[in-house]
Protein backbone atom coordinates (compact mmCIF):
# COMPACT_ATOMS: atom_id res chain seq x y z
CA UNK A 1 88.91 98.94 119.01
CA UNK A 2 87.55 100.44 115.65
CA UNK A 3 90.50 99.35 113.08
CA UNK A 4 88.78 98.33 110.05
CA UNK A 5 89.02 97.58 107.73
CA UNK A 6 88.63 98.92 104.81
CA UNK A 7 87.85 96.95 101.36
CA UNK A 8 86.12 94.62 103.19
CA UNK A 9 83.04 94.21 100.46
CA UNK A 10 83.98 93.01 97.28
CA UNK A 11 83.08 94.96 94.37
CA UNK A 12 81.62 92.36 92.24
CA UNK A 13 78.40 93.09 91.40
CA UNK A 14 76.86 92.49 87.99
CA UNK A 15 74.72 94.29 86.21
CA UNK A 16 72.96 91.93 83.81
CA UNK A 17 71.28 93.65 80.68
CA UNK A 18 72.81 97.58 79.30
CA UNK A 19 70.51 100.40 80.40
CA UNK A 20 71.71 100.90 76.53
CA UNK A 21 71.76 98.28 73.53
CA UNK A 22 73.52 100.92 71.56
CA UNK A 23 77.16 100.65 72.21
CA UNK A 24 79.78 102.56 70.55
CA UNK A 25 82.58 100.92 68.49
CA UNK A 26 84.89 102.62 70.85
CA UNK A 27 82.94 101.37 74.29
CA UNK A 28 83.16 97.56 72.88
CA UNK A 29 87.18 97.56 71.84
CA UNK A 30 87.81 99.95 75.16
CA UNK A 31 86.02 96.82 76.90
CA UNK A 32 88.35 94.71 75.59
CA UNK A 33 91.36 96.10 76.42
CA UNK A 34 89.48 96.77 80.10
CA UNK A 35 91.82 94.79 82.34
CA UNK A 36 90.16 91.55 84.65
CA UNK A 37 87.96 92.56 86.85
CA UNK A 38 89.48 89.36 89.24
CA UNK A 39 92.79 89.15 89.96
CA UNK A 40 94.07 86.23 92.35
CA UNK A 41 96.76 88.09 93.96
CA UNK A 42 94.19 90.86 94.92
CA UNK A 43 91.85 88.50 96.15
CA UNK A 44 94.41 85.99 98.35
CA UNK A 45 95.39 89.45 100.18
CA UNK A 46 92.27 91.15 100.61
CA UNK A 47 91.14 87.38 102.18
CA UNK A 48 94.18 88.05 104.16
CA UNK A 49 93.87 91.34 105.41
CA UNK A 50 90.18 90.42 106.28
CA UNK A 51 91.63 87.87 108.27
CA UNK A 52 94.02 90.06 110.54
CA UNK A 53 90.69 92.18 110.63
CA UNK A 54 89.06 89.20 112.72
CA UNK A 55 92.19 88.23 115.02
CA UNK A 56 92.94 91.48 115.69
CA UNK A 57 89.65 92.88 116.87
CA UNK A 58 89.42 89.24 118.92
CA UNK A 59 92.88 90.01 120.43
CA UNK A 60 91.85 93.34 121.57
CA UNK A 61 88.89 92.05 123.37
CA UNK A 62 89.45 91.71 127.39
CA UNK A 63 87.12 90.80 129.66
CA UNK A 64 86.84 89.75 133.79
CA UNK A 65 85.81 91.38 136.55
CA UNK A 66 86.74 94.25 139.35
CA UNK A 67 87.32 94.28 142.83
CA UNK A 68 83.28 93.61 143.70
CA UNK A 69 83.01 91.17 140.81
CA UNK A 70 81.43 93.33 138.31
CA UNK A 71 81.60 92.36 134.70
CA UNK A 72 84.26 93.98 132.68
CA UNK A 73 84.54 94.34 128.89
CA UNK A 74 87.34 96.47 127.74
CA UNK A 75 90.18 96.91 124.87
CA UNK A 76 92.87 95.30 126.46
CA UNK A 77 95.71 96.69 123.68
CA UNK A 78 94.87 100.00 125.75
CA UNK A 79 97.44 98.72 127.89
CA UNK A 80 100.06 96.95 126.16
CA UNK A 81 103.23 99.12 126.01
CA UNK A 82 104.32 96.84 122.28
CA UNK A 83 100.67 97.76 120.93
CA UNK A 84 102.27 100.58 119.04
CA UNK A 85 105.13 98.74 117.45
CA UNK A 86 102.71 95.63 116.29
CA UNK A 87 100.60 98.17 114.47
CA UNK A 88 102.67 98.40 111.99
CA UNK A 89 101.97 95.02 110.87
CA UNK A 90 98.33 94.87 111.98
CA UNK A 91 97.20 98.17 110.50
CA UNK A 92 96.01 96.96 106.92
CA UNK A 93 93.65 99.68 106.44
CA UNK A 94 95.80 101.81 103.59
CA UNK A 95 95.91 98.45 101.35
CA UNK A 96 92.10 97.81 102.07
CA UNK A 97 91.14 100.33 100.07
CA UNK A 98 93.92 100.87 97.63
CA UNK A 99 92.45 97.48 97.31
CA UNK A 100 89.18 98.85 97.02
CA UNK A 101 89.79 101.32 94.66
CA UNK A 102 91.49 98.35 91.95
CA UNK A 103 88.21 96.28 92.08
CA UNK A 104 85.97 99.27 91.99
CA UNK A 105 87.84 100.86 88.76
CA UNK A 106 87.68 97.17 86.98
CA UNK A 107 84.01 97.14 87.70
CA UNK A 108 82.77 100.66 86.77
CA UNK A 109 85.08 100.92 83.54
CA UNK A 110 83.30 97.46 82.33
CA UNK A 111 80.15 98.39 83.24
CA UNK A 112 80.31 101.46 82.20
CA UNK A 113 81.55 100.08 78.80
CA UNK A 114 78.53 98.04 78.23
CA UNK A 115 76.20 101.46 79.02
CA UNK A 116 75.46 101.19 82.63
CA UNK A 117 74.85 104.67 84.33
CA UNK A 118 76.34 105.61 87.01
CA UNK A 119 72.90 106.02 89.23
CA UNK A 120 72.74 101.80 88.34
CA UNK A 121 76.03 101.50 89.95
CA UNK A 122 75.92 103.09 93.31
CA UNK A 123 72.41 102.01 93.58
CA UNK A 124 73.60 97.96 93.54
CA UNK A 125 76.96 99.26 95.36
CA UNK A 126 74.13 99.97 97.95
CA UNK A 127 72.63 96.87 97.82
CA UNK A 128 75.60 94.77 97.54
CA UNK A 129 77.26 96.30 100.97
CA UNK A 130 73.76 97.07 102.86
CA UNK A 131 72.19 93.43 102.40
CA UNK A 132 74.74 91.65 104.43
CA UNK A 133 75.71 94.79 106.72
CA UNK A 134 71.72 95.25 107.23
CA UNK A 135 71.10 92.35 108.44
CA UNK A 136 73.98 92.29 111.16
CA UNK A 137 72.36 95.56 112.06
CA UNK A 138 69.22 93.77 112.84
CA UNK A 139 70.91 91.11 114.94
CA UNK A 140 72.80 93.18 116.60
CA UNK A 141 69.61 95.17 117.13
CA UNK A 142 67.68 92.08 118.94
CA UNK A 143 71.11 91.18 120.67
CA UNK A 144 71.05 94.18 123.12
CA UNK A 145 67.57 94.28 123.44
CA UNK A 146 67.64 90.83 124.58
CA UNK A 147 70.80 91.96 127.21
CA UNK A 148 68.13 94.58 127.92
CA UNK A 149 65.75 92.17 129.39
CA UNK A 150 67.81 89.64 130.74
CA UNK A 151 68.26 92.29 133.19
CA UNK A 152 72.21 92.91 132.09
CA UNK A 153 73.96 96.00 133.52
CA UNK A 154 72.90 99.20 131.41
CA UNK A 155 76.97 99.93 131.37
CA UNK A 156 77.98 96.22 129.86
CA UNK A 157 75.10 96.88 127.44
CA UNK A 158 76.70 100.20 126.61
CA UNK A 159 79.87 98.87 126.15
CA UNK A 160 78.93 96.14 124.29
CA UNK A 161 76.84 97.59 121.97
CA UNK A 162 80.28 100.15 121.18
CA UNK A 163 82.76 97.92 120.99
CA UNK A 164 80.49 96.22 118.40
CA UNK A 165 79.89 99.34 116.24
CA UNK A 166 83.23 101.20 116.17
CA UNK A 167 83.94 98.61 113.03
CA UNK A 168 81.62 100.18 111.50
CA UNK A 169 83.29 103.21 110.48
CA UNK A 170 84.79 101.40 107.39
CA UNK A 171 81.18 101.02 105.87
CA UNK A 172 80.49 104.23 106.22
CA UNK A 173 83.45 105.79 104.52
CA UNK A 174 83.33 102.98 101.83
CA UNK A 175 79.82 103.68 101.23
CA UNK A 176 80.76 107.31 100.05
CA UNK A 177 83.79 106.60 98.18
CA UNK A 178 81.77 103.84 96.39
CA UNK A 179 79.37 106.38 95.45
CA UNK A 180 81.78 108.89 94.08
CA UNK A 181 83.34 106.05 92.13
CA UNK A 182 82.44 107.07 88.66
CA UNK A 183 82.55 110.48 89.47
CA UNK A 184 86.67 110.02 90.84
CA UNK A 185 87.45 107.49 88.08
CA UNK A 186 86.42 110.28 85.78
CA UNK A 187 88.71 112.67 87.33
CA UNK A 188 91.66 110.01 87.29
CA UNK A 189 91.37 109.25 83.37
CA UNK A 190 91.36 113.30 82.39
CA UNK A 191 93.66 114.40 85.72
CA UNK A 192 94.97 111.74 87.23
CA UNK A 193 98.41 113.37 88.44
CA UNK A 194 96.49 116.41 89.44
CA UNK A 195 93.79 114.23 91.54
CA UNK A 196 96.25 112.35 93.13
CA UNK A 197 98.14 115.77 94.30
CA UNK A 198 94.85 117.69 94.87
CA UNK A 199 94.17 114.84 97.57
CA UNK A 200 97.63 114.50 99.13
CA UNK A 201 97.73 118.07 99.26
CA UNK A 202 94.73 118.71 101.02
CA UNK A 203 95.33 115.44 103.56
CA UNK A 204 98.97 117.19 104.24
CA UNK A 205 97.19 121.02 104.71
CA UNK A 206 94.30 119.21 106.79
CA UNK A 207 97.80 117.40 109.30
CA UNK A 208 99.29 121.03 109.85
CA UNK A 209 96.27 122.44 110.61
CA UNK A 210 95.27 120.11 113.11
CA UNK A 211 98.65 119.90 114.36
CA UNK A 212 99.65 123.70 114.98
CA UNK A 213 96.23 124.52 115.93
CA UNK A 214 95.17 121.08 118.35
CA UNK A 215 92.05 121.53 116.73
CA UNK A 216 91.81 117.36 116.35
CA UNK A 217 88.34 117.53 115.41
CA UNK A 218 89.34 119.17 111.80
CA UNK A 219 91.48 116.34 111.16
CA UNK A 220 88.08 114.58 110.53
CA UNK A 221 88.05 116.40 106.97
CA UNK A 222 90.78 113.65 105.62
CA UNK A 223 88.25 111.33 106.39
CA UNK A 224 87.62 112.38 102.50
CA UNK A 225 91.41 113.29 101.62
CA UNK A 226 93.20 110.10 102.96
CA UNK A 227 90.45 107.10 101.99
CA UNK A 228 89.60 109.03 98.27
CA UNK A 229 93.87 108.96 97.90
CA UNK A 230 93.95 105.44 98.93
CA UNK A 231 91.35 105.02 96.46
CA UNK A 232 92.60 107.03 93.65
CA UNK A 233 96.10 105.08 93.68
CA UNK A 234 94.29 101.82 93.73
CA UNK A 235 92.83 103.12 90.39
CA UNK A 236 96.51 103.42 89.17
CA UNK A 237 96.88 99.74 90.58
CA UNK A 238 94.18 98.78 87.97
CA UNK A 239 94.96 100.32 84.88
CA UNK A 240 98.55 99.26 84.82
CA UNK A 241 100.40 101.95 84.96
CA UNK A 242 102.77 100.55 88.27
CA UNK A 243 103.43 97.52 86.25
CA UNK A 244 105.57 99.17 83.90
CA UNK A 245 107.99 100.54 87.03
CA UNK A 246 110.78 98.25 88.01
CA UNK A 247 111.23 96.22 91.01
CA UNK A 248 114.15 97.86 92.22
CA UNK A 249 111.97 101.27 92.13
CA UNK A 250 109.37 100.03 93.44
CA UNK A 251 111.54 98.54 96.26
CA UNK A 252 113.06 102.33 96.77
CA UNK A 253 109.64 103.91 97.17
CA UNK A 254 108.42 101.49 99.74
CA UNK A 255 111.57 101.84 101.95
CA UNK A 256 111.59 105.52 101.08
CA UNK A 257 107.94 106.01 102.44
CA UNK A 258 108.83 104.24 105.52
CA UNK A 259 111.89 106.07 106.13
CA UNK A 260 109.65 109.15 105.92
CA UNK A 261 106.95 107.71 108.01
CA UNK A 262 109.86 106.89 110.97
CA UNK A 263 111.20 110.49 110.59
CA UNK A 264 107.71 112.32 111.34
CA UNK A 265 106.98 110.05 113.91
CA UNK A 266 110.16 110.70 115.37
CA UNK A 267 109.61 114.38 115.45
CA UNK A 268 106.40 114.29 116.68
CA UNK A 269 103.88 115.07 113.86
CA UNK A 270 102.33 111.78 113.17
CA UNK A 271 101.94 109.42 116.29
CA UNK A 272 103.92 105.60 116.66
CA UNK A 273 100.77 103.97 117.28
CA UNK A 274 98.81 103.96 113.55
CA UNK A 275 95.60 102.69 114.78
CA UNK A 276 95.61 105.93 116.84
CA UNK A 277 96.35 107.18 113.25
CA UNK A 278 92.84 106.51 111.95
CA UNK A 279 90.67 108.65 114.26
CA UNK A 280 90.51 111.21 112.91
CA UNK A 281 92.87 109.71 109.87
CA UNK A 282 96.53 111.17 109.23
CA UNK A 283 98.75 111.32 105.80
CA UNK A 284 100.69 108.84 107.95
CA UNK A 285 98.55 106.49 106.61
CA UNK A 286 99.22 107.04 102.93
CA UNK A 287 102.64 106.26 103.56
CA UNK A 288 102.23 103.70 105.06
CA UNK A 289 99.62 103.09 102.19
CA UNK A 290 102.39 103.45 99.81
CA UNK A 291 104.86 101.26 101.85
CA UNK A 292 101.94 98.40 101.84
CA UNK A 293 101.61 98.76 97.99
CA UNK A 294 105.46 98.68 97.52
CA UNK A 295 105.54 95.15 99.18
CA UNK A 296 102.59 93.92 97.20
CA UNK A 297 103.71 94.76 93.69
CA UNK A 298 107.18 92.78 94.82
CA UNK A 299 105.27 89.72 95.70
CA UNK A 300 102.40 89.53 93.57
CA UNK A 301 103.55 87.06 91.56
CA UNK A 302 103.96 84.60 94.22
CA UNK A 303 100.51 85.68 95.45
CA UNK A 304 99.34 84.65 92.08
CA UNK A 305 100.78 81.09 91.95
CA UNK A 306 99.34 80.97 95.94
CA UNK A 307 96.07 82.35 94.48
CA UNK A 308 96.03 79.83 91.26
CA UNK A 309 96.68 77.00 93.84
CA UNK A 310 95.03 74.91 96.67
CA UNK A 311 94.14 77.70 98.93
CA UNK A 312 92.20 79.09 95.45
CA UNK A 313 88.48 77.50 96.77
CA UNK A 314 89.15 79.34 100.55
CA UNK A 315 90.12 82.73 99.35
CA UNK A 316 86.91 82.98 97.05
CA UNK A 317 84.48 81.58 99.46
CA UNK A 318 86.13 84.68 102.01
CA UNK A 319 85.89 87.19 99.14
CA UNK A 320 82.33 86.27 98.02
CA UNK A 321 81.52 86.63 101.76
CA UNK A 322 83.63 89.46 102.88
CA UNK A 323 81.05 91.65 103.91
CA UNK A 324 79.44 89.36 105.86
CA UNK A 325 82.54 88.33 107.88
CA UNK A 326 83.25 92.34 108.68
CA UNK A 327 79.87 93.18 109.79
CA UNK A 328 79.29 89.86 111.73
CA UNK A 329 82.33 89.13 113.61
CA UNK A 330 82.20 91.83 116.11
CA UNK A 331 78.98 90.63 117.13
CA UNK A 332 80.47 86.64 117.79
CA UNK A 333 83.52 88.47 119.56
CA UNK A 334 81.27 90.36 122.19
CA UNK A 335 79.25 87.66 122.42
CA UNK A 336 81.86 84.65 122.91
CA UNK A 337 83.51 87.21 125.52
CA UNK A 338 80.19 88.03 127.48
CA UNK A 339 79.45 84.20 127.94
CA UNK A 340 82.34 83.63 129.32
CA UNK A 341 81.14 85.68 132.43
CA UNK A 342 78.21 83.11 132.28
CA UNK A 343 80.71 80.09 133.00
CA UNK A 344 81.84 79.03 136.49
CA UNK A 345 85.22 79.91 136.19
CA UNK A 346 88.42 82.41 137.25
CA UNK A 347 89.20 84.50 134.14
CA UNK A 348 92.61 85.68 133.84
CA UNK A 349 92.87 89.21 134.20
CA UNK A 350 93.68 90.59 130.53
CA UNK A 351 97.76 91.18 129.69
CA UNK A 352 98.62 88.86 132.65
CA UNK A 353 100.58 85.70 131.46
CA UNK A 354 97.95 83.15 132.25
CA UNK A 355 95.65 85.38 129.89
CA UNK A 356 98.22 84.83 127.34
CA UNK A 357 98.67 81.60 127.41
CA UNK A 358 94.46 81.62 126.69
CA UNK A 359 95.03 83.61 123.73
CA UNK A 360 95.81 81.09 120.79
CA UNK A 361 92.52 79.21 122.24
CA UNK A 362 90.42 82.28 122.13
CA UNK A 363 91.68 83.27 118.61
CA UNK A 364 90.85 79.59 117.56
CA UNK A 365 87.27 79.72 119.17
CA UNK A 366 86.59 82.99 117.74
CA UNK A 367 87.59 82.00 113.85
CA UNK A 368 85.22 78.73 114.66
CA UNK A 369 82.39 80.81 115.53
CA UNK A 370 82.71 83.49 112.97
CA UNK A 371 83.13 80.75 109.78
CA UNK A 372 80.50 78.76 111.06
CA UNK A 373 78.17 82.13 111.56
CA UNK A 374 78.62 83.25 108.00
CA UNK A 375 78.28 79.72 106.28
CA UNK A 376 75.01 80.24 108.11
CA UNK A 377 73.97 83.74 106.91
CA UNK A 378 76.34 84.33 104.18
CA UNK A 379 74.60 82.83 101.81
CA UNK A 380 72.61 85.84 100.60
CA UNK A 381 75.52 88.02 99.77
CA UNK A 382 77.12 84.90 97.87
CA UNK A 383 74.94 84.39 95.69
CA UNK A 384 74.30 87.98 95.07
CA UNK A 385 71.57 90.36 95.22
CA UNK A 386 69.59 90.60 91.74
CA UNK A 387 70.65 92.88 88.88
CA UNK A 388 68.72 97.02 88.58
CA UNK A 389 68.93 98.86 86.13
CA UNK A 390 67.59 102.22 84.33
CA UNK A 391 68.28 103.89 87.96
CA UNK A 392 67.07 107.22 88.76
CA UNK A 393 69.73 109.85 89.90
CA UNK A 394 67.72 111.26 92.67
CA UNK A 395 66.67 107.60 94.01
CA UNK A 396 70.17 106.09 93.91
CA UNK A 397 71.70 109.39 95.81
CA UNK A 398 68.94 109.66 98.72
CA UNK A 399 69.53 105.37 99.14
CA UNK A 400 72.71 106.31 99.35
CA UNK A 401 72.48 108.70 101.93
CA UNK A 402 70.20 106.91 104.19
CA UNK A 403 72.05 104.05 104.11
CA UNK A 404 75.39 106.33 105.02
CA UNK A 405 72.68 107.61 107.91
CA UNK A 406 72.08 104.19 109.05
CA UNK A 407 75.67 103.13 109.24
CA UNK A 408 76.31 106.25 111.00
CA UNK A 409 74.31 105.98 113.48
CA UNK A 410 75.19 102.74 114.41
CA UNK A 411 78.44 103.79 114.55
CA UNK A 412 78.09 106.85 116.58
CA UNK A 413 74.99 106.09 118.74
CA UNK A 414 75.91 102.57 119.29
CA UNK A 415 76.36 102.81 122.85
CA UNK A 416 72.31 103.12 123.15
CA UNK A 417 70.34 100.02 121.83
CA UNK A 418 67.57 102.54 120.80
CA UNK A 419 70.32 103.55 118.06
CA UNK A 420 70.65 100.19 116.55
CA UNK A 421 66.87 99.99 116.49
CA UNK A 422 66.22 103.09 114.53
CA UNK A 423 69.63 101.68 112.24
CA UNK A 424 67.70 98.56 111.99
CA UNK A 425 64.78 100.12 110.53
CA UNK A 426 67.21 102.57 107.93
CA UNK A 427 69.06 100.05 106.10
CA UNK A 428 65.88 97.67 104.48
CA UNK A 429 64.56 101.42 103.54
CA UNK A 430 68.20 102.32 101.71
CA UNK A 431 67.88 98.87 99.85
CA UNK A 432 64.25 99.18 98.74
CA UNK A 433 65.05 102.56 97.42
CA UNK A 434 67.40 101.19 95.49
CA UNK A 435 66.20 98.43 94.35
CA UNK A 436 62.67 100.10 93.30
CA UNK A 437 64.04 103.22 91.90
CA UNK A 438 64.02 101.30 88.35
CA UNK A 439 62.41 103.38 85.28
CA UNK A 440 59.59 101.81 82.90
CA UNK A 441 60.91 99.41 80.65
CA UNK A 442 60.12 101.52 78.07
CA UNK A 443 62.22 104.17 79.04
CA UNK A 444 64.98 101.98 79.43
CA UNK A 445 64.30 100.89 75.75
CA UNK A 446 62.95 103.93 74.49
């Protein structure tokens, strides 16, 4: 069940005063000609994709019981023979953080213009993603201990406390590639064709390897290779360059990448099922990466006028709360689906055509529960945590890395409530560390 999605937190942060007052003629007009950090065709599809995010992890949920009536909880797309075709639609991951990488190279190359350091900005990339993600840790946390001692089955609490953290994988990778942000932007303004072919190179190496050898556990490697590439073309995204390339090209690359994509699943190298695709992730997703970015240059400006339009007020209050809705919602699926053990009623069994019939109800339940969940606790990440500067190096690394710990375990130990616990306790340490890593004012000044 672990698709996710990738781009999920905005990158808007603002830093409020320079770590520097003395910028360079160059830095101010190079600010200037900086394109918008907000784009409304960016946000109405990252809204969007956040959106499939939600349905589709609700859709995958099954739940009912066995022959002697104990409580099931399972992925019920496990056993769907058209699961592989609909992936093609329903994995948005690529775009996420192509995505990503456009709001995160708007961001640092502003910032960066008015004389923030690069310790300031993954510092309040830390807070900014851990603040929301932290506190779903914490709920999530109290929710299995309180399974725990209701006296629920050690297995459903198992299970329950996976299928909630397998989502979780997306922080954790965009943690890291937000902290190598000014480091790959760098890289991308003295070598960007280089970068771009260093990283599809080594994603490509990384697919034989793991493919003549069936050593799948190597194929964890692209974990860097595939979501930095994704990255690294979004950074192309944002300084223009695919705006000068016409439609019809564009057009050709998209169809050409998924002409490609067909041919090495048909052959056997990449699988037909692409959320299979993400663990451990496969170059098939940069084409299909490429293929997603091929359809959104050809309709962005109708996204635009969508964007500029009535659905305007709905798509920012999703952005300005997207990491709240990504670490949240797994928590109201697994929760909506365990109470309905609680009623006094047949459930369908999962894939059956009764339990299809349930599914646009479910779907609409679950989108209730989620909205009114984050109006509820989205508010901090809304309104945005408070702006650092004058960051240590050292500080803003190590909050980085325990946060990246905290996630992690989550993820990986999620099956044991004990793991959320310790996770719990983590992520408020990875945001005081970055928010009191700060130098004297007078170093700042001085």
């Amino acid at each position: 069940m672990a698709l996710v999605s990738p781009f999920i937190a905005s990158p808007s942060v603002t830093v409020a005063r320079p770590v520097s007052h003395r910028v360079s003629a160059a830095a101010a007009v190079g600010a200037i000609r900086q394109p918008s950090t907000r784009d409304g065709s960016v946000d109405a599809v990252r809204a969007v994709l956040l959106g499939i995010v939600v349905l589709l992890h609700a859709f995958m949920v099954g739940v009912g019981r066995d022959g002697s009536g104990t409580p099931l909880l399972e992925n019920a797309m496990e056993h769907w023979a058209g699961f592989p075709a609909l992936t093609w639609v329903v994995q948005i991951m690529p775009l996420f953080f192509v995505l990503g990488g456009f709001a995160s190279f708007t961001q640092w190359t502003r910032l960066r213009d008015r004389g923030t350091t690069a310790s300031d900005y993954v510092a309040a990339r830390v807070r900014r993603l851990l603040i929301p993600a932290g506190a779903a840790i914490a709920a999530i946390a109290v929710f299995l201990a309180a399974l725990v001692m209701a006296g629920v089955p050690a297995e459903i609490v198992s299970v329950a406390g996976f299928r909630i953290g397998q989502p979780f994988w997306f922080l954790a990778v965009y943690l890291v590639c937000s902290a190598l942000v000014p480091a790959m932007v760098r890289l991308h303004e003295r070598h960007r064709v280089l970068t771009l072919g260093a990283l599809a190179a080594g994603a490509l190496l990384v697919d034989i390897i793991r493919v003549t050898t069936g050593l799948t556990a190597i194929g964890l490697i692209n974990m860097a290779f595939v979501w930095l590439l994704m990255q690294q073309i979004g950074f192309s995204l944002a300084d223009q360059r695919f705006d000068r390339v016409r439609r019809s090209r564009v057009a050709m690359i998209g169809a050409g990448a998924v002409v490609l994509l067909a041919i090495t699943m048909l052959t056997g190298f990449y699988p037909t099922d692409l959320l299979s695709a993400l663990n451990p992730p496969m170059g098939a997703l940069v084409l299909l990466g490429i293929a997603q970015l091929s359809l959104f240059l050809l309709l962005r400006p109708a996204l635009r006028r969508v964007a500029d339009g009535r659905a305007s007020s709905v798509i920012g209050w999703i952005n300005g709360r997207a990491m709240t809705i990504y670490a949240w919602h797994m928590l109201v699926v697994v929760a909506l689906a365990g109470s309905l053990l609680l009623l006094p009623i047949d459930l369908p069994v999962p894939l059956s055509s009764d339990w299809w019939a349930t599914r646009p109800l479910w779907l609409v339940g679950v989108v209730i529960a989620v909205a009114a969940l984050v109006a509820l606790v989205g508010r901090t990440e809304a309104r945005r945590p408070s702006p650092i500067d004058g960051v240590r190096a050292p500080w803003a690394t190590v909050s980085a890395v325990v946060a990246t710990a905290a996630v992690l375990l989550a993820l990986l130990g999620g099956s044991a409530p004990a793991a959320w616990v310790i996770a719990a306790a983590l992520a408020p340490l990875a945001i005081w560390m970055a928010s009191r890593a700060a130098r004297p004012a007078e170093a700042i000044l001085g």
